[in-house]
Protein backbone atom coordinates (compact mmCIF):
# COMPACT_ATOMS: atom_id res chain seq x y z
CA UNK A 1 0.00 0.00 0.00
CA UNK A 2 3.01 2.48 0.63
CA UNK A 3 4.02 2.14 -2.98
CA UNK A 4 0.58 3.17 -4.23
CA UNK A 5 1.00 5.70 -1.68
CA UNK A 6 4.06 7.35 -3.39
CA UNK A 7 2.58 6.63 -6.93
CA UNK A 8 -0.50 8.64 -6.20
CA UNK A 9 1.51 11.04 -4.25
CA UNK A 10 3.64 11.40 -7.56
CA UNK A 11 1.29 11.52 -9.75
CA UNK A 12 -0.91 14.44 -8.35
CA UNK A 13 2.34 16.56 -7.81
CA UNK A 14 3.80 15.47 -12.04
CA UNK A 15 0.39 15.96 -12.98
CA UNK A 16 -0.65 19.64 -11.70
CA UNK A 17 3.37 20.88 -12.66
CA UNK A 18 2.24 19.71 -15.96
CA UNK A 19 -1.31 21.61 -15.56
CA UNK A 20 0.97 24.92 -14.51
CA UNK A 21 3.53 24.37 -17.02
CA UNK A 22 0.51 24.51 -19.66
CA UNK A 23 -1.06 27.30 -18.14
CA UNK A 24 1.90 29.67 -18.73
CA UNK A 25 2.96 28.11 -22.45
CA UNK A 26 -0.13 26.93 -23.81
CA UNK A 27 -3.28 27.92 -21.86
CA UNK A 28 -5.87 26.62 -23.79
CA UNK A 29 -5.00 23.24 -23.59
CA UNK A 30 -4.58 24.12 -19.34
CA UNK A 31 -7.66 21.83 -18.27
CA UNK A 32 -9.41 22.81 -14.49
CA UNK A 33 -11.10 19.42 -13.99
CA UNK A 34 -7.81 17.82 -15.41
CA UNK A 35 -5.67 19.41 -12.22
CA UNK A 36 -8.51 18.92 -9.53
CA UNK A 37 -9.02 14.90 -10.90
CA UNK A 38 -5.06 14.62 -11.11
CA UNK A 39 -5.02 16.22 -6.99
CA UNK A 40 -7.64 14.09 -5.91
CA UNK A 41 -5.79 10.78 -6.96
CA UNK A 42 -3.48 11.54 -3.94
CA UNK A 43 -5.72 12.98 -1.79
CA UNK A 44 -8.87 10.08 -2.16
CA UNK A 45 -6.12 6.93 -1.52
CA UNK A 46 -4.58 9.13 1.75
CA UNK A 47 -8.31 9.88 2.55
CA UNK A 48 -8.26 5.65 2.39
CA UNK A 49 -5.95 4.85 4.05
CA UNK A 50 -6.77 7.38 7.08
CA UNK A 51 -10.45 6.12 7.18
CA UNK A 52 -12.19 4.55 10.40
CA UNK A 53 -14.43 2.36 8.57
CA UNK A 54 -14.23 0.27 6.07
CA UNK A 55 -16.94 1.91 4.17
CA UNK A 56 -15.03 4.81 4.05
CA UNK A 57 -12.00 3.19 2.89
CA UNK A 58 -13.91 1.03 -0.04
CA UNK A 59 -15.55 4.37 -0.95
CA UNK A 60 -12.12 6.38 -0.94
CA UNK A 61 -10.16 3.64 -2.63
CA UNK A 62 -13.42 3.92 -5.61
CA UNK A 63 -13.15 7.94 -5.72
CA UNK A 64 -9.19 7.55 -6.16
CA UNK A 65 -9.94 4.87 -9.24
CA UNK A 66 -12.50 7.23 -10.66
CA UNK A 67 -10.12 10.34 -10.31
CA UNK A 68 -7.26 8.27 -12.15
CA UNK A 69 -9.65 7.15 -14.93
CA UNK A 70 -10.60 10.73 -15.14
CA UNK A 71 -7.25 11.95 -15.17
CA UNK A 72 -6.38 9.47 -18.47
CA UNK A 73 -9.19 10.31 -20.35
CA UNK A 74 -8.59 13.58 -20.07
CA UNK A 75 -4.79 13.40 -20.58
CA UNK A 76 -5.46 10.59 -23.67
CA UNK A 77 -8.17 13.57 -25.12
CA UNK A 78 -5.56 16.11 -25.19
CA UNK A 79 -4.19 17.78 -28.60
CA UNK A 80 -0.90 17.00 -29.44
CA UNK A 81 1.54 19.65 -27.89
CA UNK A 82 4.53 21.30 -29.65
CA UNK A 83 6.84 20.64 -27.58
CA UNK A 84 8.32 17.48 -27.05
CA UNK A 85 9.02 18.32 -22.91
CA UNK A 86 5.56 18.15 -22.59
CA UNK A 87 4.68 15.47 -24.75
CA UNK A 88 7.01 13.15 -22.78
CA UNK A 89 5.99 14.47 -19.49
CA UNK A 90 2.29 14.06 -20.51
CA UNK A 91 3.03 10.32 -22.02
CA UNK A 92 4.28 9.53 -18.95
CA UNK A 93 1.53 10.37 -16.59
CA UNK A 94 -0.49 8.78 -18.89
CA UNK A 95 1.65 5.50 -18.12
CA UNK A 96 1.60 6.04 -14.86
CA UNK A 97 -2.36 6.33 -14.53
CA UNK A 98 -2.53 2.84 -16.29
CA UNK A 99 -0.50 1.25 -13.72
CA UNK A 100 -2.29 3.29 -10.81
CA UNK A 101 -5.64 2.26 -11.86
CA UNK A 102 -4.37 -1.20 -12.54
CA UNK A 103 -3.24 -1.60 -9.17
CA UNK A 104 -6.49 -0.26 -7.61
CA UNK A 105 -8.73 -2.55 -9.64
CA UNK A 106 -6.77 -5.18 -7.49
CA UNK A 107 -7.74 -3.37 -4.77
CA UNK A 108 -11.33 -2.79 -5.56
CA UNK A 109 -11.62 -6.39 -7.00
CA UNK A 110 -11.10 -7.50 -3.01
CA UNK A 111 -13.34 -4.92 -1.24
CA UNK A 112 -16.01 -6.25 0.77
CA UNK A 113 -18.15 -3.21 1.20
């Protein structure tokens, strides 16, 4: 669970430097809902792994799958970019979504609640 822990972690922080990065060179592509789903990767699986209940947790672990699915379509969606920095940076956290929603359908495949 720690690795997850650092993925998400990593992946909200790559993800919203890319969002800012786009904002000052290319603003139209600079996507609102694409930073907020991108944050709440990270924050939904901490929110999980805090939780009391394991309602709570199931229902965190589900946000922080639908936040990552969110994030890829959105990132998948986007126009090509001319710059090679941020097409690498953006093929990369699209990478890294597969893996983090791969990883949480194993989780979700074992809930209970």
């Amino acid at each position: 669970m720690k690795e997850l822990e650092v993925k998400t972690y990593n992946f909200a922080i790559q993800g919203i430097g890319l969002v800012k990065s786009l904002e000052k060179d290319f603003p139209e592509l600079a996507s609102n809902d694409l930073r907020q789903s991108m944050g709440a990767v990270s924050i939904k699986y901490i929110d999980a792994l805090n939780a009391e209940k394991n309602e709570d947790f199931a229902q965190n672990i589900r946000d922080c799958h639908s936040n990552a699915l969110k994030s890829s379509e959105i990132l998948s969606k986007m126009d090509e970019i001319k710059n090679d920095t941020f097409n690498k940076q953006k093929e990369v956290l699209i990478n890294e979504s597969k893996v983090i929603i791969e990883k949480l359908d194993t989780v979700i495949s074992k809930l209970i609640f």
